[in-house]
C-alpha atoms as a PDB file:
ATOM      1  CA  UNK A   1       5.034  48.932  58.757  1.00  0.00           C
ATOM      2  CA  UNK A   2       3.275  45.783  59.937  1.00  0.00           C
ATOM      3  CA  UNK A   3       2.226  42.941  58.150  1.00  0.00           C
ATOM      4  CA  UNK A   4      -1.134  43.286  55.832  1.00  0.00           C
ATOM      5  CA  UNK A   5      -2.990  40.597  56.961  1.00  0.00           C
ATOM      6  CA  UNK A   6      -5.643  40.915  54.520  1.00  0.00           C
ATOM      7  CA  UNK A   7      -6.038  42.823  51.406  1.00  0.00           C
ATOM      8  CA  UNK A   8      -9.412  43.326  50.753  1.00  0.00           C
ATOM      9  CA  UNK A   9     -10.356  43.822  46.898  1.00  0.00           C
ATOM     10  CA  UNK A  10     -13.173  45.765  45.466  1.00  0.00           C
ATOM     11  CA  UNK A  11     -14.077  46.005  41.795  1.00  0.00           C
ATOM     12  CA  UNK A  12     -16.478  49.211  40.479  1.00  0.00           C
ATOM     13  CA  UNK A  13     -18.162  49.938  38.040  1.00  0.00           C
ATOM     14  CA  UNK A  14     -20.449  52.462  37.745  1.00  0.00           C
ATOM     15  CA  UNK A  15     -21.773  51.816  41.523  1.00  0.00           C
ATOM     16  CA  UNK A  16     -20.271  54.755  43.424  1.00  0.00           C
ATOM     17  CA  UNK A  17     -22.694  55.478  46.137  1.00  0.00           C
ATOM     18  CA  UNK A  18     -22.997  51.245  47.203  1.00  0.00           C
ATOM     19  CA  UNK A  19     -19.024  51.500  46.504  1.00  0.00           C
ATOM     20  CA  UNK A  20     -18.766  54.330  49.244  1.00  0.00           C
ATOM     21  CA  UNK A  21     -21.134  52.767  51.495  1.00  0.00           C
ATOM     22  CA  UNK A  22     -19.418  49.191  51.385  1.00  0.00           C
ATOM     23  CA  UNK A  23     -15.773  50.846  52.506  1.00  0.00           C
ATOM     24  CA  UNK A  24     -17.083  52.708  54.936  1.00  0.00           C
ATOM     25  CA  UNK A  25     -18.965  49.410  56.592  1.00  0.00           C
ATOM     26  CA  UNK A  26     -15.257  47.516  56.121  1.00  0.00           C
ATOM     27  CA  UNK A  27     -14.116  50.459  58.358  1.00  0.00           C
ATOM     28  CA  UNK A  28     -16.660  50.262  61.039  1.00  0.00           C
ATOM     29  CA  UNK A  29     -16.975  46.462  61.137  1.00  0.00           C
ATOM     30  CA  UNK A  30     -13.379  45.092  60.659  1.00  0.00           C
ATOM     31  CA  UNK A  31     -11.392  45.064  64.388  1.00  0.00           C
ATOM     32  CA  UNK A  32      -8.138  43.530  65.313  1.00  0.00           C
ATOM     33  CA  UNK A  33      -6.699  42.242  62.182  1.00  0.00           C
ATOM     34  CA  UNK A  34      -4.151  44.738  59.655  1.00  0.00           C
ATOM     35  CA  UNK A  35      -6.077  45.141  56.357  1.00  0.00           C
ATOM     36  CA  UNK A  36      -5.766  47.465  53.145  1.00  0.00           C
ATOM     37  CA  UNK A  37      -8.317  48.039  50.932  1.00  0.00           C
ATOM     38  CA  UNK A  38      -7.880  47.939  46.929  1.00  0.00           C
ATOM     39  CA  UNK A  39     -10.562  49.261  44.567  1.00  0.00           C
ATOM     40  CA  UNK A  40     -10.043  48.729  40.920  1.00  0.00           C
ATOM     41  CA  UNK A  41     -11.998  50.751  39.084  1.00  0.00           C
ATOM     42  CA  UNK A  42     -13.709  49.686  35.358  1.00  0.00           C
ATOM     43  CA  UNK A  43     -13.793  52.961  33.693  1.00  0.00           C
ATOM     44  CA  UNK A  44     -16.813  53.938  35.766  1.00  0.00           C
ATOM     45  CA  UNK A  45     -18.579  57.017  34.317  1.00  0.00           C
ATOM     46  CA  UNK A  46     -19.840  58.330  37.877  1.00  0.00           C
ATOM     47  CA  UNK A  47     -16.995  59.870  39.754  1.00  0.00           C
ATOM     48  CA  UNK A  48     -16.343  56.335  41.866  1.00  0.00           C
ATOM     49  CA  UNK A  49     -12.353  57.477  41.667  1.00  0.00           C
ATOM     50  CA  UNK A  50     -12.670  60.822  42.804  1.00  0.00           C
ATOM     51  CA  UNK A  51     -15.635  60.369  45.528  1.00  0.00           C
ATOM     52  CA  UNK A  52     -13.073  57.387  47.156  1.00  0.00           C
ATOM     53  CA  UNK A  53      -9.986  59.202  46.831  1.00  0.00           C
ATOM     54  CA  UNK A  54     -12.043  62.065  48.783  1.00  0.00           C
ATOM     55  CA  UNK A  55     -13.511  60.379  51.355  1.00  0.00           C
ATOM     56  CA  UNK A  56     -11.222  57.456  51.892  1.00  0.00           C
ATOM     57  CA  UNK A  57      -7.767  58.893  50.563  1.00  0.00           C
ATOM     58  CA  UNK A  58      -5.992  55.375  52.060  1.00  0.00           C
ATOM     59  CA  UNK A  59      -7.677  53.406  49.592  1.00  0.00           C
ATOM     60  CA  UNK A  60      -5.657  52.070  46.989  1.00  0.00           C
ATOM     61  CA  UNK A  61      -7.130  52.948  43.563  1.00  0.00           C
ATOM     62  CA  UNK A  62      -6.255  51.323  40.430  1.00  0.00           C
ATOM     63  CA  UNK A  63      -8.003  53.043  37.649  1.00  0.00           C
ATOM     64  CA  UNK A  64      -8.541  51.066  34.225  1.00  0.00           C
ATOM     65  CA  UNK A  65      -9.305  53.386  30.871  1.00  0.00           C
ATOM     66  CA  UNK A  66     -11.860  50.217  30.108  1.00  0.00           C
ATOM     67  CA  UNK A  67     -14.072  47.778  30.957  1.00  0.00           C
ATOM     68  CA  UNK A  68     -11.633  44.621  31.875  1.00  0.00           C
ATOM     69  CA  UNK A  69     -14.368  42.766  33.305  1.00  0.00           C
ATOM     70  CA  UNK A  70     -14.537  40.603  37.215  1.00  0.00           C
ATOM     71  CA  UNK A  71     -11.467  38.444  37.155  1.00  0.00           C
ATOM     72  CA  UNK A  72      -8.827  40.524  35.401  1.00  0.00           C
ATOM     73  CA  UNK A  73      -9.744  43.574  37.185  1.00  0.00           C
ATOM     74  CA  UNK A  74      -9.003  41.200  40.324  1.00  0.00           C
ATOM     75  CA  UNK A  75      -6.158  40.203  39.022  1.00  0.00           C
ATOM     76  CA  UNK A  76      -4.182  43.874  38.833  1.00  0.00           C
ATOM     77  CA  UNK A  77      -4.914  44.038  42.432  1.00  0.00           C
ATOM     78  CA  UNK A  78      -3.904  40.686  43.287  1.00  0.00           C
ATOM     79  CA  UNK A  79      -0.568  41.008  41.957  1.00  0.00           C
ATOM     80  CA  UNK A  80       0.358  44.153  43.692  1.00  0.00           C
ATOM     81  CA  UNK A  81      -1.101  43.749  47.342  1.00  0.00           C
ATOM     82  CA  UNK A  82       0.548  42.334  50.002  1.00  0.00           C
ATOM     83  CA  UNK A  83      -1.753  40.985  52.209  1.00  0.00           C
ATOM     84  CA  UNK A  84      -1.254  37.281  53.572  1.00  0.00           C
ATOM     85  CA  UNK A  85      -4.841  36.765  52.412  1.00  0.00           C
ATOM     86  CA  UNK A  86      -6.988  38.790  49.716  1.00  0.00           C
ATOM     87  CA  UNK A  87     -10.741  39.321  50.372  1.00  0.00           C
ATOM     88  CA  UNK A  88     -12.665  39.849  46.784  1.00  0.00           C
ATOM     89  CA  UNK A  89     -15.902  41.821  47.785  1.00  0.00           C
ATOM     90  CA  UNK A  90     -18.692  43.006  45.466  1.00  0.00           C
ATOM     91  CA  UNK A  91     -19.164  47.003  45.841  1.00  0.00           C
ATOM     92  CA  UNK A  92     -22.867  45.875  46.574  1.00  0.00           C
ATOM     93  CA  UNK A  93     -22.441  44.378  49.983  1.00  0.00           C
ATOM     94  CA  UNK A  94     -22.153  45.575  53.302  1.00  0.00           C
ATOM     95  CA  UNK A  95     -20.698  44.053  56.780  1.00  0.00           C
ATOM     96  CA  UNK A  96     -22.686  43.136  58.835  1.00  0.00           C
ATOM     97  CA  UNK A  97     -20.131  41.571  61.715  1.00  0.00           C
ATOM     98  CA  UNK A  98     -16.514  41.571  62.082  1.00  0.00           C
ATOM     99  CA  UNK A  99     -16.161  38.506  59.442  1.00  0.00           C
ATOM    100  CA  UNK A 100     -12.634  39.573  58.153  1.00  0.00           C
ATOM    101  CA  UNK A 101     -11.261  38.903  61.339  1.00  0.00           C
ATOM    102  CA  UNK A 102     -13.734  35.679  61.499  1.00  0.00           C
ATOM    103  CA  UNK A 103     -12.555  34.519  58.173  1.00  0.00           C
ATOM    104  CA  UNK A 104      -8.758  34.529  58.856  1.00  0.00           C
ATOM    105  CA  UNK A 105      -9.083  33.645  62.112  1.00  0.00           C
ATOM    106  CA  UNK A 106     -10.123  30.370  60.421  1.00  0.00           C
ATOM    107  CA  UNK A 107      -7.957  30.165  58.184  1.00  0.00           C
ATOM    108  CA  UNK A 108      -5.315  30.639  60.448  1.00  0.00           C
ATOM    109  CA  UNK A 109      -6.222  27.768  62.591  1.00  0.00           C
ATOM    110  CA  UNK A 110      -6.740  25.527  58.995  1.00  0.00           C
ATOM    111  CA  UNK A 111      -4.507  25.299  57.006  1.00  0.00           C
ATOM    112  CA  UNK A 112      -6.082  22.658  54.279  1.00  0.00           C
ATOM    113  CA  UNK A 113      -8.728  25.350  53.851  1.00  0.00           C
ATOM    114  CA  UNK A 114      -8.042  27.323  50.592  1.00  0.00           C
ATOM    115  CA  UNK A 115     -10.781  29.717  50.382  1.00  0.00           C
ATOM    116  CA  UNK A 116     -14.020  30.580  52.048  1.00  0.00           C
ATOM    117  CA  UNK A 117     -16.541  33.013  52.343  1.00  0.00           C
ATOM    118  CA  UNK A 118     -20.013  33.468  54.668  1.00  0.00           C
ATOM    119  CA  UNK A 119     -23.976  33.887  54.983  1.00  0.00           C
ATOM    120  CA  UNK A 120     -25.116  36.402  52.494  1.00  0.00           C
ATOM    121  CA  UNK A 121     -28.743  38.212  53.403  1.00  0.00           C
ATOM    122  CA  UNK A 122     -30.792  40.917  51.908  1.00  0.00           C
ATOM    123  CA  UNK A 123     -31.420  44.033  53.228  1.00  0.00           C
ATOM    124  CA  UNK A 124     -34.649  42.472  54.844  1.00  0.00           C
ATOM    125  CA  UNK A 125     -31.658  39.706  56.606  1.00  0.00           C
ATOM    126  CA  UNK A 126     -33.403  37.094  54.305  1.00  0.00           C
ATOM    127  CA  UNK A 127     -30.901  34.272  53.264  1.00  0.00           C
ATOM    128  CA  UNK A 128     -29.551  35.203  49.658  1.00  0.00           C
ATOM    129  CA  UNK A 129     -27.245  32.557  47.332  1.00  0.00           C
ATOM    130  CA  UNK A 130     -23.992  32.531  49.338  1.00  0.00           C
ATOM    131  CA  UNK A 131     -22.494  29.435  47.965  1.00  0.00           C
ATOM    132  CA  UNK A 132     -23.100  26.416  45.060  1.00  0.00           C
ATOM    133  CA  UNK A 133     -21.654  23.097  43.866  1.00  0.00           C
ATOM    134  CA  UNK A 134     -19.814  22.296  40.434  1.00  0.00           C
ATOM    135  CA  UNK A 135     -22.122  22.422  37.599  1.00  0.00           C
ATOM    136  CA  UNK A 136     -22.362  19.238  35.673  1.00  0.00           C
ATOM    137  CA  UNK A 137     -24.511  17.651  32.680  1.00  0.00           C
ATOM    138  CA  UNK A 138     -26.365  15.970  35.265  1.00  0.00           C
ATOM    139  CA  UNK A 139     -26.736  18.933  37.764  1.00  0.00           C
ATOM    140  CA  UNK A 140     -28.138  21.227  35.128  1.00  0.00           C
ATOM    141  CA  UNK A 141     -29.986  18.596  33.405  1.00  0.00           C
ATOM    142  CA  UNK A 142     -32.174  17.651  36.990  1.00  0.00           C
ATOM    143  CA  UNK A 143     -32.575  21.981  37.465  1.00  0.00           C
ATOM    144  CA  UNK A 144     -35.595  21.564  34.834  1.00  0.00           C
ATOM    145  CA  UNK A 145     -37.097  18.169  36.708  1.00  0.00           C
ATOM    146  CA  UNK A 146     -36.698  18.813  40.624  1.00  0.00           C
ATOM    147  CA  UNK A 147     -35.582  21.172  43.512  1.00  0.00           C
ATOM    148  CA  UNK A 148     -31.978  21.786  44.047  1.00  0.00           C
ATOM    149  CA  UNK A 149     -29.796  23.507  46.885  1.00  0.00           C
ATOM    150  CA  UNK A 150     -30.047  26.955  46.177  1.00  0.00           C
ATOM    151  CA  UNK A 151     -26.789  27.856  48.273  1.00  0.00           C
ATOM    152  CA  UNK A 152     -28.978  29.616  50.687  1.00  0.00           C
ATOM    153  CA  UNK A 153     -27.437  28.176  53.896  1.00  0.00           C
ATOM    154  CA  UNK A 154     -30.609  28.522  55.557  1.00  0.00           C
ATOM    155  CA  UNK A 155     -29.469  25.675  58.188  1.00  0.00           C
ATOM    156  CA  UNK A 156     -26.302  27.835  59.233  1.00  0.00           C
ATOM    157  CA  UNK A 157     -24.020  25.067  58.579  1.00  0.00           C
ATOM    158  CA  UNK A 158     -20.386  25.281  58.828  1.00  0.00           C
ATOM    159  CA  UNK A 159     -19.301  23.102  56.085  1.00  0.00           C
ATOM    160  CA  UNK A 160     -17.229  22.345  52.886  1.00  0.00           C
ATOM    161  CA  UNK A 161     -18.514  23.803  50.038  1.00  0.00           C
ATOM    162  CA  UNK A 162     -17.920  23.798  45.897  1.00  0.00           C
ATOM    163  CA  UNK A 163     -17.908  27.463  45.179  1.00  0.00           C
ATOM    164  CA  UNK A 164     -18.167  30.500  47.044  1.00  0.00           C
ATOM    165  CA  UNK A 165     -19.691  32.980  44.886  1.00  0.00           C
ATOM    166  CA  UNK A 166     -17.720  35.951  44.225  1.00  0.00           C
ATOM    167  CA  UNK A 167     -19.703  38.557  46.230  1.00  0.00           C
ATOM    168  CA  UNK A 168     -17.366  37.377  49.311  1.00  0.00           C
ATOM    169  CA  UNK A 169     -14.265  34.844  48.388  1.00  0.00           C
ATOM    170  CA  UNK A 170     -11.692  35.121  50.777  1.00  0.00           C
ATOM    171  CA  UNK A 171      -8.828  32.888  49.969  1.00  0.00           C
ATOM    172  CA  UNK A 172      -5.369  32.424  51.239  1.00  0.00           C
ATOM    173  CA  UNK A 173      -2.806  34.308  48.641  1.00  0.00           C
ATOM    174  CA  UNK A 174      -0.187  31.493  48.811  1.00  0.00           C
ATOM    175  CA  UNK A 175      -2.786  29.623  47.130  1.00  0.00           C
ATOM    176  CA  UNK A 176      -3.190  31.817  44.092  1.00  0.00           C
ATOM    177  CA  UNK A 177       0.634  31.686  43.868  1.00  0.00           C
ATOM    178  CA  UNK A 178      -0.042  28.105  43.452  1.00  0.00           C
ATOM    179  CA  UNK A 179      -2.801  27.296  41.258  1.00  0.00           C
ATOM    180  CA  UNK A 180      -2.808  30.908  39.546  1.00  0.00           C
ATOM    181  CA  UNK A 181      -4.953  33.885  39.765  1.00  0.00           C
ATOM    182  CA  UNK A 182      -8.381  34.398  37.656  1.00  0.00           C
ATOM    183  CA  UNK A 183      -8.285  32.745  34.028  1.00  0.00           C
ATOM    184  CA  UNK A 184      -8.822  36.017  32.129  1.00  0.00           C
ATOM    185  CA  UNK A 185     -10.598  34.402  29.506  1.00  0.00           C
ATOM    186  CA  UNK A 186     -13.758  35.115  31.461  1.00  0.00           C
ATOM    187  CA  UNK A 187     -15.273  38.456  31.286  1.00  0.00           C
ATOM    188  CA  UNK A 188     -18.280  37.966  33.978  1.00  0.00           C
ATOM    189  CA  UNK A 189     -19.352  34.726  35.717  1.00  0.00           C
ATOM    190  CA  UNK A 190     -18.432  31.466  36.261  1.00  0.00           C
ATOM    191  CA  UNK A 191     -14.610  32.922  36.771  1.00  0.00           C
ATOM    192  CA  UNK A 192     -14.640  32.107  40.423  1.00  0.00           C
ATOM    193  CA  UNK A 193     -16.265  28.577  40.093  1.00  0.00           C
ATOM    194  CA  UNK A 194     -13.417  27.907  37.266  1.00  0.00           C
ATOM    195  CA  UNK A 195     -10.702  29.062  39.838  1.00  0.00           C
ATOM    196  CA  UNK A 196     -12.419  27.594  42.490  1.00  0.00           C
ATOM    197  CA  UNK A 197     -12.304  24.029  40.742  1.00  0.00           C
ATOM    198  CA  UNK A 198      -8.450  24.527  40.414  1.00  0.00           C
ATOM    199  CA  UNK A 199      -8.421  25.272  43.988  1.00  0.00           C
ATOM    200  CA  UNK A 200     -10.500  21.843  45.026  1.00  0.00           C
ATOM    201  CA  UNK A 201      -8.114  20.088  42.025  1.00  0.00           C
ATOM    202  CA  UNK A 202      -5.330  21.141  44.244  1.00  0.00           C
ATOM    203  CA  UNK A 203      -6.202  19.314  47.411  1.00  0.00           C
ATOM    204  CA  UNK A 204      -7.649  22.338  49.483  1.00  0.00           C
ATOM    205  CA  UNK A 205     -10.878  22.909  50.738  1.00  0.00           C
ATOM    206  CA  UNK A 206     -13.261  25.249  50.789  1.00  0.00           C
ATOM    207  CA  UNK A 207     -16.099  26.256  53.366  1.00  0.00           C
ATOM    208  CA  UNK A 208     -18.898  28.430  53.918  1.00  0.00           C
ATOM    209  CA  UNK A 209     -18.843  30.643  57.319  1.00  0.00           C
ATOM    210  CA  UNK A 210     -22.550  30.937  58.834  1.00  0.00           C
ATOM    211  CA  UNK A 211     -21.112  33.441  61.573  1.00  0.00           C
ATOM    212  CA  UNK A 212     -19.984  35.774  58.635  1.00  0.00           C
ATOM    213  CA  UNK A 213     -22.840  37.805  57.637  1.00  0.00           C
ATOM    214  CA  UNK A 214     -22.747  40.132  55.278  1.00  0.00           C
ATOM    215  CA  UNK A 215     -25.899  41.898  53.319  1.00  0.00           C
ATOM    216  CA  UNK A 216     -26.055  41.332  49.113  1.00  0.00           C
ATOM    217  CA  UNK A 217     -28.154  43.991  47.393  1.00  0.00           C
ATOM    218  CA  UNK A 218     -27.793  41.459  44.605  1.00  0.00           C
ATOM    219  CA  UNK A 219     -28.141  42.961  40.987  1.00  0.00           C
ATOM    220  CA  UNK A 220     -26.780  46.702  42.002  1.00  0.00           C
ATOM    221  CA  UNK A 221     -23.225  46.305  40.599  1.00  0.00           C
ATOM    222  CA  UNK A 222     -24.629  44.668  37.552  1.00  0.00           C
ATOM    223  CA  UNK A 223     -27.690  45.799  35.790  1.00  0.00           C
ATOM    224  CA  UNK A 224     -30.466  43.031  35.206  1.00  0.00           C
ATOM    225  CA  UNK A 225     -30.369  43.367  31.288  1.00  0.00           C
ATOM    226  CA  UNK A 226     -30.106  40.913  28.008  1.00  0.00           C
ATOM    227  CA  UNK A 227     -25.759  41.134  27.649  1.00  0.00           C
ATOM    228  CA  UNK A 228     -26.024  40.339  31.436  1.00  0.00           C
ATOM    229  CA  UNK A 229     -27.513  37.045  30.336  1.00  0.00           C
ATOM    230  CA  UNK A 230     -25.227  36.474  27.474  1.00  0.00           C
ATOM    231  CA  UNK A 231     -22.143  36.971  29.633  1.00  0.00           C
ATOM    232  CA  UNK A 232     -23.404  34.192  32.324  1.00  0.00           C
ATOM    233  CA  UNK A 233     -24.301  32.260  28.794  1.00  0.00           C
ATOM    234  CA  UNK A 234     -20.710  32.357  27.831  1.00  0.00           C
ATOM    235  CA  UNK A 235     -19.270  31.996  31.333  1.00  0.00           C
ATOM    236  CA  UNK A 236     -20.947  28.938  31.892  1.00  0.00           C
ATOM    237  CA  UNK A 237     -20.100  27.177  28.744  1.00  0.00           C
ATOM    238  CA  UNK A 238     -16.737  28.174  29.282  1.00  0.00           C
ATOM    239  CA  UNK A 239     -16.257  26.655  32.467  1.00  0.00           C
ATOM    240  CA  UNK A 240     -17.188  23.324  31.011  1.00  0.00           C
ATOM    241  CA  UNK A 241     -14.384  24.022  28.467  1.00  0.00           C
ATOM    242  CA  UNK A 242     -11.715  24.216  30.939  1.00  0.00           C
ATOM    243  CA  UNK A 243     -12.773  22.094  33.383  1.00  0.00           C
ATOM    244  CA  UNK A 244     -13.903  18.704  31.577  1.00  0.00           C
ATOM    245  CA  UNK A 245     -13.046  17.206  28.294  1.00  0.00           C
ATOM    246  CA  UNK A 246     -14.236  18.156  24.707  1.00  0.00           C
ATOM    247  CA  UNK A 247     -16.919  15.562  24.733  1.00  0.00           C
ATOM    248  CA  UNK A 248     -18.803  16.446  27.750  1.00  0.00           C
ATOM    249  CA  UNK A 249     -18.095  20.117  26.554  1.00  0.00           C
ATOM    250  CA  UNK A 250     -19.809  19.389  23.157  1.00  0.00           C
ATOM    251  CA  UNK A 251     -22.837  17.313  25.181  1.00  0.00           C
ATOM    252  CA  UNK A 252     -23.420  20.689  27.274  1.00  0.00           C
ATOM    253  CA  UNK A 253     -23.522  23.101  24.268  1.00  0.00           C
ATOM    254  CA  UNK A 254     -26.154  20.971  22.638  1.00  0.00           C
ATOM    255  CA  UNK A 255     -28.065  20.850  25.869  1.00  0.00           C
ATOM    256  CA  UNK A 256     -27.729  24.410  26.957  1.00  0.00           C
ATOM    257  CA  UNK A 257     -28.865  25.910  23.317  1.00  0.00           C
ATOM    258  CA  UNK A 258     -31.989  23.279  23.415  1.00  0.00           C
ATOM    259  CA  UNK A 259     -32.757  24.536  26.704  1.00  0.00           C
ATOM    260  CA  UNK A 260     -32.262  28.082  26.432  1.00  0.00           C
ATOM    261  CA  UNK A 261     -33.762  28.460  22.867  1.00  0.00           C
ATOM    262  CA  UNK A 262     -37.405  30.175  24.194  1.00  0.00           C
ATOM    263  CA  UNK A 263     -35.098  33.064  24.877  1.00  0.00           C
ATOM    264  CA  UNK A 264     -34.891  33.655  21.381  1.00  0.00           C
ATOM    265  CA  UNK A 265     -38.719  35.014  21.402  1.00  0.00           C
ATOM    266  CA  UNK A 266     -38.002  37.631  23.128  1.00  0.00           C
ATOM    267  CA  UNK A 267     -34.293  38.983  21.877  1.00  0.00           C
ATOM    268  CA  UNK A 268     -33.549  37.002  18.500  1.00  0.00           C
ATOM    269  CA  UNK A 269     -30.932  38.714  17.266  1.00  0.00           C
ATOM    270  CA  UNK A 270     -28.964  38.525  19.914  1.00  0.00           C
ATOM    271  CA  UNK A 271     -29.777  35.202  21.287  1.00  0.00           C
ATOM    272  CA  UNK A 272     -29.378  33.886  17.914  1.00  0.00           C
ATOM    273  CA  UNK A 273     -25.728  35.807  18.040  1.00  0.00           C
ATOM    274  CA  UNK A 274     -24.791  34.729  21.497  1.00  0.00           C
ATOM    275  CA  UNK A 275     -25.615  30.950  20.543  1.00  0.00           C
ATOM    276  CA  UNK A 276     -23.288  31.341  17.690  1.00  0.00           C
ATOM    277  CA  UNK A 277     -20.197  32.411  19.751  1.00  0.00           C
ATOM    278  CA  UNK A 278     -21.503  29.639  22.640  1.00  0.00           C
ATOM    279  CA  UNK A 279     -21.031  26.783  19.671  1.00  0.00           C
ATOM    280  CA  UNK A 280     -17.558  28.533  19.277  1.00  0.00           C
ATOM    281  CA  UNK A 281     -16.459  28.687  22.482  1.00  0.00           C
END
C-alpha cells in the first residue's frame, strides 16, 4: 500500500447531514496527494455512523459511547493513523479548492513550518475568522477599548500566524510526536491555541494559506447556547493556566469574572456556577 500522506480527521457530533456533505467535498476536491479520512464520532444521536459507513464505507470510523469532547476525540485518531501529516477538519466545512494538496505541498517545501491552515468564507464567500494571536492580559484587556484583528485575512496574506483555529489545522505529525498531542484537560476551545503555543514554544512556525479556501458554516457543529459559552469560559481560563505563571493566571480570573459578570442577568445560576469552577480552575 502506499504511503498516507495525509490523514484527514473529522470529529461529529450530532451533525450528520454537514458530516456527509464535508467527505464527500474532500473526495471531489482533494487530487494528487494519498489521503485517508478518520471520523470519530461523539456518541451522536442521528445515525452519523451508519449514514458514513453507507455512503463512504472507506472511512475510518471510531465510535465513542460518550461525549469526549474536541481534543481527545482528536487524539484517538491521531494515535492510530498513519498519515505523514493529519488534517483536523470541522464536519461544518466544505472544500472549496484542492488545499490538501496546497497545504502539504507547503509543508513539504518548509520544513520550520509546524502547522497551518487557510482562508475560511461563508457560504456567501465572505471572509470568516480563519486565524488569531495568543491571548494575553493586555490583548483581552484593549478588546473592550479599540478594534483588533479579527483573523479575517481579508488582505490574502501569506504569513506567520499565532493560532489556526481548529476548523482547518493541518500540522506535520512528527511534530505532535514531539511536543504531544491535544492536552485533554480541555473539553471545547482554546485546545488548539494551548497546543498551538507548544508548537511556537518549540521553534516551529505556523502560517495561514490565502490560496486554501474552504467555506465555515460556523455554529452548525456546535449549537449557539449558554454551556457553549461556559465551555469557551473555561477553555480560555485554562489556557492561561498552562501557558503563563500563577500570577498572571490569578490577574486574568479577576479580570475575566469583572468583565463577564452582566452575563449573570440573563443565566444566574449558571453563570454564578461557571464562575465558581473558573476561580477553581
Amino acid at each position: 500500500m502506499p504511503q498516507v500522506d495525509v490523514s484527514i480527521i473529522l470529529v461529529s457530533y450530532n451533525t450528520c447531514d454537514y458530516t456527509l456533505k464535508c467527505i464527500e467535498s474532500i473526495y471531489d476536491k482533494t487530487k494528487n496527494i494519498n489521503f485517508d479520512i478518520w471520523l470519530v464520532d461523539n456518541n451522536s444521536q442521528d445515525d452519523t455512523c451508519i449514514s458514513v459507513k453507507n455512503q463512504f464505507p472507506e472511512v475510518n470510523i471510531i465510535a465513542n459511547e460518550q461525549n469526549l469532547g474536541f481534543g481527545k476525540a482528536n487524539n484517538l485518531a491521531i494515535n492510530k493513523c498513519s498519515g505523514k501529516y493529519v488534517f483536523l477538519l470541522n464536519t461544518d466545512t466544505l472544500l472549496v479548492n484542492n488545499a490538501i494538496k496546497i497545504f502539504f505541498d507547503f509543508m513539504e517545501n518548509n520544513p520550520q513550518i509546524g502547522a497551518c491552515g487557510g482562508n475560511l468564507y461563508d457560504k456567501n464567500n465572505n471572509h470568516v475568522h480563519s486565524y488569531g494571536n495568543f491571548p494575553t492580559i493586555k490583548s483581552e484587556f484593549l478588546k473592550f477599548f479599540k478594534n483588533f484583528d479579527k483573523g479575517n485575512n481579508e488582505q490574502n496574506e501569506k504569513k506567520e500566524v499565532d493560532i489556526i483555529i481548529g476548523a482547518d489545522l493541518f500540522i506535520k505529525k512528527s511534530v505532535l510526536t514531539e511536543v504531544g498531542c491535544f492536552d485533554e484537560d480541555f473539553f471545547l476551545y482554546s485546545e488548539e491555541s494551548e497546543l498551538q503555543f507548544r508548537i511556537k514554544k518549540a521553534g516551529y512556525k505556523i502560517f495561514i494559506l490565502p490560496e486554501a479556501n474552504i467555506i465555515h458554516l460556523e455554529g452548525k457543529s456546535t449549537k449557539k447556547r449558554i454551556n457553549t459559552r461556559v465551555h469557551k469560559m473555561k477553555g480560555q481560563v485554562l489556557f492561561f493556566k498552562k501557558c503563563y505563571d500563577k500570577k498572571t493566571l490569578l490577574i486574568y480570573k479577576i479580570f475575566f469574572i469583572i468583565a463577564n459578570s452582566y452575563r449573570i442577568i440573563f443565566h444566574p445560576v449558571v453563570i454564578l456556577r461557571a464562575f465558581n469552577q473558573i476561580w477553581k480552575i
